[in-house]
Protein backbone atom coordinates (compact mmCIF):
# COMPACT_ATOMS: atom_id res chain seq x y z
CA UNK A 1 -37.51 93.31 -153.25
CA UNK A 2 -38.20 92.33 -157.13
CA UNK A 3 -38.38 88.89 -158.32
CA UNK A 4 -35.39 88.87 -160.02
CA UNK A 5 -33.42 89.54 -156.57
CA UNK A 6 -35.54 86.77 -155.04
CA UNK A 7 -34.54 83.97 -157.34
CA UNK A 8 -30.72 85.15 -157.47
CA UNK A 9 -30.54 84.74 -153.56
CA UNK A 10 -32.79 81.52 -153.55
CA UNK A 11 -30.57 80.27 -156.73
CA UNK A 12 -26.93 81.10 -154.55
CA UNK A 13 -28.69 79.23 -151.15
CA UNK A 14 -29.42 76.12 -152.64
CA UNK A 15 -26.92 75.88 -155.19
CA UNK A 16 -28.00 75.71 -158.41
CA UNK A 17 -25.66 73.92 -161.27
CA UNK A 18 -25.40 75.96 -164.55
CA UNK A 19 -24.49 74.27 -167.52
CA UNK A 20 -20.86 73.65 -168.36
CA UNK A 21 -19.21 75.77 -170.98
CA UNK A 22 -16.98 74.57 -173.45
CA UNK A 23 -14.59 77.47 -175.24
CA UNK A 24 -16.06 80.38 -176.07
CA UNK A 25 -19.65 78.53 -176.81
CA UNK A 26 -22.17 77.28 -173.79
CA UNK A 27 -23.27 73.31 -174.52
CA UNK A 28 -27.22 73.64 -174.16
CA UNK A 29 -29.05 70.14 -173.28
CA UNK A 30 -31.97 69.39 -175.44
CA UNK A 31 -35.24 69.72 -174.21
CA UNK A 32 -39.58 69.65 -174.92
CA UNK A 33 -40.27 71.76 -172.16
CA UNK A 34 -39.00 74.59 -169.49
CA UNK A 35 -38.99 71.29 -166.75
CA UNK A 36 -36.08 70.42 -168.88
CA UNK A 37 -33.78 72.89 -168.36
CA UNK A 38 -32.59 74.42 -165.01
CA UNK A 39 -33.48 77.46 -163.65
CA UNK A 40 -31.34 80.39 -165.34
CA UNK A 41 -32.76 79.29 -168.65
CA UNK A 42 -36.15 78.29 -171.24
CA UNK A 43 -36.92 76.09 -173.53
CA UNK A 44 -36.81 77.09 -177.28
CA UNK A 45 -39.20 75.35 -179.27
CA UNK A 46 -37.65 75.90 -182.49
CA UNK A 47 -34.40 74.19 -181.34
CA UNK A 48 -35.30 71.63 -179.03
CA UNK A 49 -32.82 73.46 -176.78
CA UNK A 50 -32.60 75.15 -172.97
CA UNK A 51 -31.38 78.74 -173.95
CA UNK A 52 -30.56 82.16 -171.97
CA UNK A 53 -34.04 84.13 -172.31
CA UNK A 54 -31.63 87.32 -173.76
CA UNK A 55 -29.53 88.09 -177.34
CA UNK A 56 -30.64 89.87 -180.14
CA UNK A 57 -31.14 87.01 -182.23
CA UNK A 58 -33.90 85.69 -180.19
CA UNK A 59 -37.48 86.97 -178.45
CA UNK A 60 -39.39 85.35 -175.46
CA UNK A 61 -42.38 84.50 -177.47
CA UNK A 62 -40.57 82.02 -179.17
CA UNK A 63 -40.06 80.34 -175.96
CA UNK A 64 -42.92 77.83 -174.20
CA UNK A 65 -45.43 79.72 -172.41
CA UNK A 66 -44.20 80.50 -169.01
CA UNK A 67 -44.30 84.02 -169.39
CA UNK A 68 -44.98 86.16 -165.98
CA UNK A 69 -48.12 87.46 -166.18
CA UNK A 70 -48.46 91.11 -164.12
CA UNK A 71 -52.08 90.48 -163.14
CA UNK A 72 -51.18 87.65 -160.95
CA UNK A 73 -52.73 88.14 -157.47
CA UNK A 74 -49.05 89.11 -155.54
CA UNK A 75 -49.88 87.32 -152.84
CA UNK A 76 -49.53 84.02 -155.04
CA UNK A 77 -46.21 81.90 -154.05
CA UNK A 78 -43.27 83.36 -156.02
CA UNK A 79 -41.35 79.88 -156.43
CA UNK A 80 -43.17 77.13 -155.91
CA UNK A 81 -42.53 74.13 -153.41
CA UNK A 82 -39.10 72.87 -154.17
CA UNK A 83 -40.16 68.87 -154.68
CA UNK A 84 -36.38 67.98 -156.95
CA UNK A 85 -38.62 67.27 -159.82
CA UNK A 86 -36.30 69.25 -161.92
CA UNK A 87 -33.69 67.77 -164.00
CA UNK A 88 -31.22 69.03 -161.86
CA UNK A 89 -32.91 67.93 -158.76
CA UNK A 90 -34.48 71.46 -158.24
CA UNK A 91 -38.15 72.46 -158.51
CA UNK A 92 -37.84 73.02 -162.79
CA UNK A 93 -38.92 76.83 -161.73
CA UNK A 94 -37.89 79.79 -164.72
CA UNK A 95 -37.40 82.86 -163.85
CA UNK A 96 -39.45 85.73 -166.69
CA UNK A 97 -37.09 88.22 -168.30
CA UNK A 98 -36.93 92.23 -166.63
CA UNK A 99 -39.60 90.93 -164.10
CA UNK A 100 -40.51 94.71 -162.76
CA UNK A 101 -40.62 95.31 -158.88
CA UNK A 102 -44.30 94.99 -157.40
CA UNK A 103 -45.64 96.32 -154.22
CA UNK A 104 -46.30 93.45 -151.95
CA UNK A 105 -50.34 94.63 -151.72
CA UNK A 106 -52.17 94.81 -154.85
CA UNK A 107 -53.83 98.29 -155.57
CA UNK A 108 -51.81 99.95 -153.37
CA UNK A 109 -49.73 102.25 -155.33
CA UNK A 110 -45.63 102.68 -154.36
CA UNK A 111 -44.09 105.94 -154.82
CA UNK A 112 -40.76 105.56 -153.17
CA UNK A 113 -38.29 104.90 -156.78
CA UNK A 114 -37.29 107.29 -158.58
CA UNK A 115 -39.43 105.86 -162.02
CA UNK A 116 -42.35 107.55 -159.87
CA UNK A 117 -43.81 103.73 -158.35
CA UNK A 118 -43.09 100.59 -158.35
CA UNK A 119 -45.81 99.45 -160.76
CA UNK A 120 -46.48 97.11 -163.72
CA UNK A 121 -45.51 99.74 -166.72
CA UNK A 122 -45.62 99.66 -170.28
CA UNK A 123 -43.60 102.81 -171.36
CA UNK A 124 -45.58 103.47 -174.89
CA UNK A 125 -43.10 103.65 -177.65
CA UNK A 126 -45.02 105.01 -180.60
CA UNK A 127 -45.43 109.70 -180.47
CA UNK A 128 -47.92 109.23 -183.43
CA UNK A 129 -51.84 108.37 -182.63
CA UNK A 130 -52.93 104.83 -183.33
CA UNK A 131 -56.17 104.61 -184.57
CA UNK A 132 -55.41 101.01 -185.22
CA UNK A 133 -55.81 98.12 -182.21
CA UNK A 134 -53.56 98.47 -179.75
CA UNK A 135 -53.94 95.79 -176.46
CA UNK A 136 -49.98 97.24 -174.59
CA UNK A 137 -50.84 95.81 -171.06
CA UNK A 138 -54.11 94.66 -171.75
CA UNK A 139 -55.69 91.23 -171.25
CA UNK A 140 -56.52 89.84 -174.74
CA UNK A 141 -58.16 86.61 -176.44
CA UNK A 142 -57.72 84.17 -178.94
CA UNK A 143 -58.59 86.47 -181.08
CA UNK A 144 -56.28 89.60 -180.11
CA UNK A 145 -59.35 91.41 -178.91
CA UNK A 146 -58.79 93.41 -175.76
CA UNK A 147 -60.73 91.71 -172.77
CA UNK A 148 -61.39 93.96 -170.03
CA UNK A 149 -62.13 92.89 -166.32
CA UNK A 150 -65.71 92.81 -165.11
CA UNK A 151 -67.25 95.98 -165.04
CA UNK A 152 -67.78 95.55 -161.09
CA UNK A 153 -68.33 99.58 -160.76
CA UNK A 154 -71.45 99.60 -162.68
CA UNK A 155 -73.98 101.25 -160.28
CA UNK A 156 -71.98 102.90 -158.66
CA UNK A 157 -70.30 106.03 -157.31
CA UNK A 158 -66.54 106.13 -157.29
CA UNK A 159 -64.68 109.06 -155.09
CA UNK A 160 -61.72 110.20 -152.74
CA UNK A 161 -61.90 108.88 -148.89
CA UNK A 162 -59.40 111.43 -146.91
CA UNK A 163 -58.26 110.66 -143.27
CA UNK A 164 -55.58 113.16 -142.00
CA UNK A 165 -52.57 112.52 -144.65
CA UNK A 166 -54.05 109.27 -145.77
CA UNK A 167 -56.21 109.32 -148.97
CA UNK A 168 -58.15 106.13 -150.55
CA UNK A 169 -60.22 105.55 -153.47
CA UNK A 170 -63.13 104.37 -152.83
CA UNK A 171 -66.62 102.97 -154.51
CA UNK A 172 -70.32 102.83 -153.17
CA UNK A 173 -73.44 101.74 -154.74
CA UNK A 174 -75.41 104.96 -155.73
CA UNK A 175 -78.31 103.22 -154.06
CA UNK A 176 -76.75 103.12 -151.00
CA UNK A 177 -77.94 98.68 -150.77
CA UNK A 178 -74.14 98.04 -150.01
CA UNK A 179 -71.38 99.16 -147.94
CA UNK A 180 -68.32 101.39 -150.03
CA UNK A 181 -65.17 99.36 -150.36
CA UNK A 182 -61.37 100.45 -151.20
CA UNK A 183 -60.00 100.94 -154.57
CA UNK A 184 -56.73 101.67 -154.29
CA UNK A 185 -54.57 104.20 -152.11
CA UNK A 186 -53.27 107.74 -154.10
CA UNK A 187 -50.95 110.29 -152.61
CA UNK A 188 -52.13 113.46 -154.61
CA UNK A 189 -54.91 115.85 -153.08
CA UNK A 190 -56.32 116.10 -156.75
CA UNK A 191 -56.58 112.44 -157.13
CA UNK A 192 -60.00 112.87 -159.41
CA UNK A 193 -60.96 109.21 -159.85
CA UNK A 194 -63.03 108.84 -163.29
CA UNK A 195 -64.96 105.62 -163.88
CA UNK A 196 -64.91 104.06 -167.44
CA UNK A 197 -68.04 104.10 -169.34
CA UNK A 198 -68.48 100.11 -168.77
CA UNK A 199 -67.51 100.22 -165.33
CA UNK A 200 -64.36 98.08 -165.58
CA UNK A 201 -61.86 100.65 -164.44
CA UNK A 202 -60.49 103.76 -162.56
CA UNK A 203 -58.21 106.53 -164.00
CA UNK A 204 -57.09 108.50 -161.52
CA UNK A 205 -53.87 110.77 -160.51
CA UNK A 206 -51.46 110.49 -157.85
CA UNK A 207 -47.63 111.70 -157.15
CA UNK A 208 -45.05 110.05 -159.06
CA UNK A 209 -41.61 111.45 -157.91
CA UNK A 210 -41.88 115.25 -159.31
CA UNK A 211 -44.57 115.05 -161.26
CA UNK A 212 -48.30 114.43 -161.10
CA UNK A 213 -49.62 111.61 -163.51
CA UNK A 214 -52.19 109.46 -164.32
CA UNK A 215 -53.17 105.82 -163.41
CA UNK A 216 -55.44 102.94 -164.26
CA UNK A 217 -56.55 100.56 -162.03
CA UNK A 218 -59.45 97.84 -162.25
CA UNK A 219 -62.22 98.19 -160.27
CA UNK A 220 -61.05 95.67 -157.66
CA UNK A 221 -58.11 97.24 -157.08
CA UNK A 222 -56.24 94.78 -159.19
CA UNK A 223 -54.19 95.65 -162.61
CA UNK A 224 -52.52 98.48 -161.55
CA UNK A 225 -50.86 100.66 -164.24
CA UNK A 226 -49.28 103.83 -164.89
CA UNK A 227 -50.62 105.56 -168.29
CA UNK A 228 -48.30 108.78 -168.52
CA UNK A 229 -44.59 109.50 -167.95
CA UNK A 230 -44.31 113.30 -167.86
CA UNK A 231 -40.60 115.12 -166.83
CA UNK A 232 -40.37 116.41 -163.48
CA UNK A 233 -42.17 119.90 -162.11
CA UNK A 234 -45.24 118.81 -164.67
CA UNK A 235 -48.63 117.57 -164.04
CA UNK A 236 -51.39 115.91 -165.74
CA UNK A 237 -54.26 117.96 -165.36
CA UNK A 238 -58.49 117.17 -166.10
CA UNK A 239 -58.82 113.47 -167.79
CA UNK A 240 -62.03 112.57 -169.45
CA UNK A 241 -62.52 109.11 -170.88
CA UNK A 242 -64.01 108.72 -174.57
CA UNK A 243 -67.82 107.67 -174.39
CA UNK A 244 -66.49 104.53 -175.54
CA UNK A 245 -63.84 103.96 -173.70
CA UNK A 246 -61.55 103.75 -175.27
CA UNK A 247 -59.41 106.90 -175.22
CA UNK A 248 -58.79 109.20 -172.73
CA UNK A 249 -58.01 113.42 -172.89
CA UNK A 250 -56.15 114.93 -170.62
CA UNK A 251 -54.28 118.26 -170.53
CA UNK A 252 -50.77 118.24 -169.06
CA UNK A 253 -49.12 121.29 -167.97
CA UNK A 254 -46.14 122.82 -165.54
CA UNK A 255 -47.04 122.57 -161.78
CA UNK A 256 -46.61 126.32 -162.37
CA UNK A 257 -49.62 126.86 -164.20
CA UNK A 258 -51.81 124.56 -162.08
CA UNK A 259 -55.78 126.65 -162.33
CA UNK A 260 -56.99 124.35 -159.34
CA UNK A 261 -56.07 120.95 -157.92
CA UNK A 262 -58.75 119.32 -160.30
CA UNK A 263 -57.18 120.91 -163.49
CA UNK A 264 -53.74 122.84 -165.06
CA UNK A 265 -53.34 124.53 -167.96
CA UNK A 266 -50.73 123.26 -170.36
CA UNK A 267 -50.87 121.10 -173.99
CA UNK A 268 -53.58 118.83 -174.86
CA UNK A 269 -52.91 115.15 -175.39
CA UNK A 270 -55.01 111.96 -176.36
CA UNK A 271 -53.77 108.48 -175.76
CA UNK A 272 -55.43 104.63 -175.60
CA UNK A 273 -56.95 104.08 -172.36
CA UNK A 274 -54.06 101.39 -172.21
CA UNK A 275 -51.37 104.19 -172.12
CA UNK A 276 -50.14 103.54 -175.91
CA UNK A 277 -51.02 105.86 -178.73
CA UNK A 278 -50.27 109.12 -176.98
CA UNK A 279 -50.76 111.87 -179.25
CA UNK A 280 -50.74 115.82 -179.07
CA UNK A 281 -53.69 117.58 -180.18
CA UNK A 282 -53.87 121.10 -181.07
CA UNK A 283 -50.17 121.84 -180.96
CA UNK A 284 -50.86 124.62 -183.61
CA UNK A 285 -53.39 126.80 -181.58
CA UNK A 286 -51.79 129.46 -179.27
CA UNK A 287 -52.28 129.65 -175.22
CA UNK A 288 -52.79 127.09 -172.88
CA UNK A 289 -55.48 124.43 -173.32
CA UNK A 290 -58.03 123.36 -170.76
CA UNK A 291 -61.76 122.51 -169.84
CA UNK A 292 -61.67 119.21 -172.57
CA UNK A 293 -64.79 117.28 -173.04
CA UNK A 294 -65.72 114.44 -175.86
CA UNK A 295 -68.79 114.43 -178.22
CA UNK A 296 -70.71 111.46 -178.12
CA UNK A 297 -69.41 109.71 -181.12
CA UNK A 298 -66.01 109.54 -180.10
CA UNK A 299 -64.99 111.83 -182.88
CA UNK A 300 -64.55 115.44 -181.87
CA UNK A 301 -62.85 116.98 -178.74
CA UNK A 302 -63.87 120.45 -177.46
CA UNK A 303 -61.61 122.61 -175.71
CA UNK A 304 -60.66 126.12 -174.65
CA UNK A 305 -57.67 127.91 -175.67
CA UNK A 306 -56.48 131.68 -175.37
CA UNK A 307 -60.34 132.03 -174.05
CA UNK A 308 -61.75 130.73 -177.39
CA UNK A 309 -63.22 127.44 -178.33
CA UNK A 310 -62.04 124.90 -180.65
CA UNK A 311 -62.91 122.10 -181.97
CA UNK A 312 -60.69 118.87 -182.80
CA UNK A 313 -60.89 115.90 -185.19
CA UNK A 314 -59.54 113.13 -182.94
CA UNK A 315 -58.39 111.14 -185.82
CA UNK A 316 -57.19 113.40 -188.51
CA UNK A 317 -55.85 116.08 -185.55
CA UNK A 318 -57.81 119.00 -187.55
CA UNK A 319 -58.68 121.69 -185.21
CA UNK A 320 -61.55 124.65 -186.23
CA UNK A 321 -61.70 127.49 -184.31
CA UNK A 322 -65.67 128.47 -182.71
CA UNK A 323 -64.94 132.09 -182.90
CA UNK A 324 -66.61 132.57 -179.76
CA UNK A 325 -65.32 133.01 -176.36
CA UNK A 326 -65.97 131.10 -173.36
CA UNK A 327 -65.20 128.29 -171.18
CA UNK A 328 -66.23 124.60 -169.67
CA UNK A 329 -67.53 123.44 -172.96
CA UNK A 330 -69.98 120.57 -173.25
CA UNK A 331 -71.30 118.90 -176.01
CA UNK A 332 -74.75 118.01 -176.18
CA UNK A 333 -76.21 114.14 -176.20
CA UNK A 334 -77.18 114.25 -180.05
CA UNK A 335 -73.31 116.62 -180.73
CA UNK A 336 -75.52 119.51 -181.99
CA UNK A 337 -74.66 122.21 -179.39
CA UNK A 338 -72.07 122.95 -177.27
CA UNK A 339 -72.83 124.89 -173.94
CA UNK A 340 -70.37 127.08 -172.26
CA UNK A 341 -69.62 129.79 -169.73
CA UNK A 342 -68.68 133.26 -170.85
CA UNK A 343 -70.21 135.79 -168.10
CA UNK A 344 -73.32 133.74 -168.06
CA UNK A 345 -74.33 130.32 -169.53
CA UNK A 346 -74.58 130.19 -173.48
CA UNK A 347 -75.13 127.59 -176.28
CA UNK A 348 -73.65 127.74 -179.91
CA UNK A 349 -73.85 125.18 -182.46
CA UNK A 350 -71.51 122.64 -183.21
CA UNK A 351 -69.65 124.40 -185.96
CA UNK A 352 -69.93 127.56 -184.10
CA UNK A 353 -73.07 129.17 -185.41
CA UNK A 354 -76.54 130.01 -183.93
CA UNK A 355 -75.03 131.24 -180.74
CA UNK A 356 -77.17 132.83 -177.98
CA UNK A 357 -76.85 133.36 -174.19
CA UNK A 358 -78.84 131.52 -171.84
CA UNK A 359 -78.90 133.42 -168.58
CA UNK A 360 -76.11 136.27 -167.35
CA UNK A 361 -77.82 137.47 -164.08
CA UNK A 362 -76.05 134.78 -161.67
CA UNK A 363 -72.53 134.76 -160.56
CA UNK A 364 -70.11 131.34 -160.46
CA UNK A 365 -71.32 129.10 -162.93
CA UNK A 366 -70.49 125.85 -163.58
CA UNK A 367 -72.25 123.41 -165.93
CA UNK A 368 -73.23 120.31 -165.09
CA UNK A 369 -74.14 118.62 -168.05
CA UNK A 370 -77.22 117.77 -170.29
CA UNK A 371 -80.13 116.03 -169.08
CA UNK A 372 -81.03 115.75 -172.60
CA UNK A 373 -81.03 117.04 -176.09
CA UNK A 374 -82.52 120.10 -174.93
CA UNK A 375 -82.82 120.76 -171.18
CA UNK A 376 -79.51 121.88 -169.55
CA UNK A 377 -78.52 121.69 -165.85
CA UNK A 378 -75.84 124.31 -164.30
CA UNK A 379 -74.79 125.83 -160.91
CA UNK A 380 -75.05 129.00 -159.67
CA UNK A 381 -74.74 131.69 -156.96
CA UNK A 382 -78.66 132.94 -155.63
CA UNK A 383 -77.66 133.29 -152.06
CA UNK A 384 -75.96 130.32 -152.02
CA UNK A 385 -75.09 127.67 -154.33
CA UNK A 386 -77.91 126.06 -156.58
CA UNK A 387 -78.82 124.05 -159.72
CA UNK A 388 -81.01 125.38 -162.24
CA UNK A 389 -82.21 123.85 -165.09
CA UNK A 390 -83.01 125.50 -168.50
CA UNK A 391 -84.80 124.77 -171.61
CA UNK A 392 -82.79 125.32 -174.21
CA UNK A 393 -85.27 125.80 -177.15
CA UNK A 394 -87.86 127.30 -174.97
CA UNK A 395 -88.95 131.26 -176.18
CA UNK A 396 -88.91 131.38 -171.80
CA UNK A 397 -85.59 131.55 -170.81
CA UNK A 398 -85.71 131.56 -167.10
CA UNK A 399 -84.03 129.04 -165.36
CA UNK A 400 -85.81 126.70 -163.12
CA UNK A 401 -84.48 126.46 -159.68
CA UNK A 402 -84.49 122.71 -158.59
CA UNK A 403 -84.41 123.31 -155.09
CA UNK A 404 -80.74 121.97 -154.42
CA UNK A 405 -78.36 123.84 -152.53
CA UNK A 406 -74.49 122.28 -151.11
CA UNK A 407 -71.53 121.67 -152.70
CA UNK A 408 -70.24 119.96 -155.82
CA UNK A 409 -72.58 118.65 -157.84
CA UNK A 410 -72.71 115.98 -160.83
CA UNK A 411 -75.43 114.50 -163.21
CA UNK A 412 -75.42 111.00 -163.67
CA UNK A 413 -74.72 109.06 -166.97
CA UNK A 414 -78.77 108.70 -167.86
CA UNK A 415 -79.60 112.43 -166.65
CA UNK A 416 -82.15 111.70 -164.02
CA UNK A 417 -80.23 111.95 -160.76
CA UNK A 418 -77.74 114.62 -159.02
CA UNK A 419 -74.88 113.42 -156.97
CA UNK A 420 -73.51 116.14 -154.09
CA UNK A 421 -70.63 116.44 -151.39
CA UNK A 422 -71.75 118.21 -148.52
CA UNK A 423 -70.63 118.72 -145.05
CA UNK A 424 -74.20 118.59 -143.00
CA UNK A 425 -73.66 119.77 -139.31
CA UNK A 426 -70.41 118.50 -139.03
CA UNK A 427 -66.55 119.33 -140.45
CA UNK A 428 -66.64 116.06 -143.00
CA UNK A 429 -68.04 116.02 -146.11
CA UNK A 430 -70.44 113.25 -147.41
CA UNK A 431 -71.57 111.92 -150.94
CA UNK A 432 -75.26 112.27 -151.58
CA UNK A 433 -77.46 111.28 -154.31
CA UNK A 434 -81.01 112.71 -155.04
CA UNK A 435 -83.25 113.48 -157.82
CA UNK A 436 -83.32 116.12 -160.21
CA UNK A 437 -85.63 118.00 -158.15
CA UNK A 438 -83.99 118.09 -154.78
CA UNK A 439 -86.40 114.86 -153.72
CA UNK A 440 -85.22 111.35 -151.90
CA UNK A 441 -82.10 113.02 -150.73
CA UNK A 442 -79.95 109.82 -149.54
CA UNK A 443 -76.56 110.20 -147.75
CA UNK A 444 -74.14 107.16 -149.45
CA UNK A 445 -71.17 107.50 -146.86
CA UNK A 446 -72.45 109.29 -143.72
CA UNK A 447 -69.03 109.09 -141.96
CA UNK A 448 -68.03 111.63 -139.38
CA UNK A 449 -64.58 110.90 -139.29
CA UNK A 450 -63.49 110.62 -142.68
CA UNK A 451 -63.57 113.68 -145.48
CA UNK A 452 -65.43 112.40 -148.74
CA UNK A 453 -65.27 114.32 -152.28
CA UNK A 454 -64.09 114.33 -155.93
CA UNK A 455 -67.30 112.09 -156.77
CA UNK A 456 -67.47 110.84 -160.37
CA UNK A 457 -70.70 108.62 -161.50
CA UNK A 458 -70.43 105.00 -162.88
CA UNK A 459 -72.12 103.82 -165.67
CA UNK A 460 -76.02 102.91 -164.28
């Protein structure tokens, strides 16, 4: 039940008296404060005057500052103890404006209305990117700077926890020194949590009514909040956060042209990590886009698109074509060289020149990132999965085998350790954690009754 139905009910049982009305005009009492005024209506400062909180002519900020505040622990007492210190003898309680519905647990995301959860939202109003400050559902200070919640995730590993139909988010240390704890519940089987790059939140995607979007969440759970609002039958695909983070990419596409649960095919988008902002990037280039990643300076976005890869100017929305074909582009730490998949593993240069191929002789690539400016780590088939490492600007270019073998694999943030789900002897998958080399392998969940995958690395 929403707030607003609690206080109407509450208001009807104990029989509140509204203020009289005289003709066509209501006779407001004066007033300092919202104490002084009963509960259907605030205190406007400007007139000394209790008022309705609606009309055109007025806004809620000109009110005194009881405003509801969404990041209120729900389990906090709705109306407080009636004591008849109002001035009508009742508790001197008001009631915000549009109070949305809540679930009663925070974290735990509600899919049963038909806007696709019942969830703080902030429906963004602008189509046009805002490279200005923009703090839509965000904490702020005095100063209108955006204050986000402690980065509680940093060291750790954040991932999907799956019993039978029930799926969790979940966090552990990537040390294994603590015990995992929840997150927040999804319904989607391509939930895909990603960490921010200080640790203070979780996007993530889940089912909202037809569609597939994303969410943000902080990382204890609290601060729940829907980022996209897509039309029904579409999804939002792979979401990467800006190294910054502030921005995040994501593709969005028809459930029809879904590639895999992790990722669809569809138009490329860039919003504030907030929601606001959303832009469309790329809108010119033909085909389907997918396989988005970030350069390190926030500026550029690389992406594939009718098999070739382009290059976009977040800011000014200019998009250069590689003229090379490929896939799974990834930018290199210094933004030099971009290395992608094409029937083997190859690197071009930033603008598109200097291209050469790395290795072809493998089957099922996949890269997993840059351990720095010039050694490269990806995944392929040798009788089995692997990881192989590569020297990019050595005249040798035989890959390194790095004696790991399993199933997904990631590189962490600072390039020195490999995070894997693997199913060892038994049905359920666990998340491990090892170095580069295969060495001080260390299981992080080691549950035999609960499936564990979709890992994504915190910062360290």
């Amino acid at each position: 039940m929403s707030l607003r139905r609690i206080v109407v009910a509450l208001s009807l049982a104990i029989g509140v008296a509204a203020c009289s009305v005289s003709g066509e005009e209501e006779t407001y009492k004066g007033c300092t404060s919202n104490a002084d005024c009963n509960y259907e209506r605030v205190c406007q400062i400007e007139t000394g005057k209790c008022v309705d909180p609606v009309g055109d002519s007025m806004s809620y900020d000109s009110f005194t500052s009881d405003a509801y505040d969404a990041s209120t622990p729900i389990d906090t007492p709705l109306l407080p103890e009636t004591d008849g210190s109002g001035p009508d003898g009742d508790d001197g309680w008001v009631p915000p404006p549009d109070v949305p519905d809540v679930k009663d647990v925070p974290g735990e995301l509600d899919t049963s209305s038909d806007v696709g959860g019942d969830v703080p939202i902030d429906v963004p109003s602008d189509t046009g990117m805002d490279t200005g400050k923009d703090t839509s559902g965000d904490s702020v200070d005095a100063q209108g700077d955006v204050v986000e919640p402690l980065p509680i995730l940093t060291g750790h590993i954040v991932y999907r926890s799956t019993k039978g139909l029930s799926s969790v988010i979940r966090a552990v240390k990537n040390d294994g020194s603590e015990e995992p704890f929840d997150i927040v519940e999804t319904s989607s089987p391509g939930a895909y949590p990603a960490c921010s790059p200080k640790g203070s939140y979780v996007a993530f995607r889940s089912e909202a009514g037809e569609s597939i979007e994303l969410f943000r969440v902080n990382g204890d759970g609290g601060g729940l909040k829907q980022l996209t609002f897509s039309d029904p039958e579409t999804t939002a695909g792979k979401h990467v956060w800006s190294p910054d983070g502030e921005k995040i990419a994501f593709v969005r596409g028809s459930l029809a042209f879904v590639s895999s649960i992790d990722d669809a095919f569809g138009d490329l988008f860039v919003m504030n990590s907030n929601g606001s902002g959303l832009a469309e990037i790329g809108a010119e280039v033909a085909g389907f886009k997918y396989g988005v990643n970030w350069s390190q300076d926030n500026a550029y976005l690389v992406f594939n698109a009718d098999q070739g890869l382009h290059v976009a100017h977040v800011e000014s929305g200019v998009v250069t074509a590689l003229n090379v074909t490929g896939y799974s582009p990834v930018y290199s730490p210094n933004g030099n060289k971009i290395a992608y998949l094409s029937q083997g593993v190859h690197v071009v240069g930033a603008e598109g020149s200097d291209g050469y191929s790395l290795h072809d002789d493998f089957s099922f690539y996949s890269i997993l990132g840059w351990k720095d400016d010039s050694y490269l780590l990806f995944v392929a088939h040798e009788g089995g999965k692997k990881v192989f490492g590569i020297d990019v600007n050595s005249t040798d270019m035989e890959p390194k085998s790095l004696a790991l073998e399993g199933g997904s694999f990631t590189l962490s943030p600072d390039g020195k350790l490999i995070g894997k789900e693997m199913a060892a002897g038994q049905p359920m998958r666990d998340i491990y954690t090892s170095e580069i080399d295969g060495s001080s392998e260390l299981n992080l969940t080691n549950s035999a009754e609960v499936d564990e995958d979709q890992h994504h690395w915190c910062p360290q």
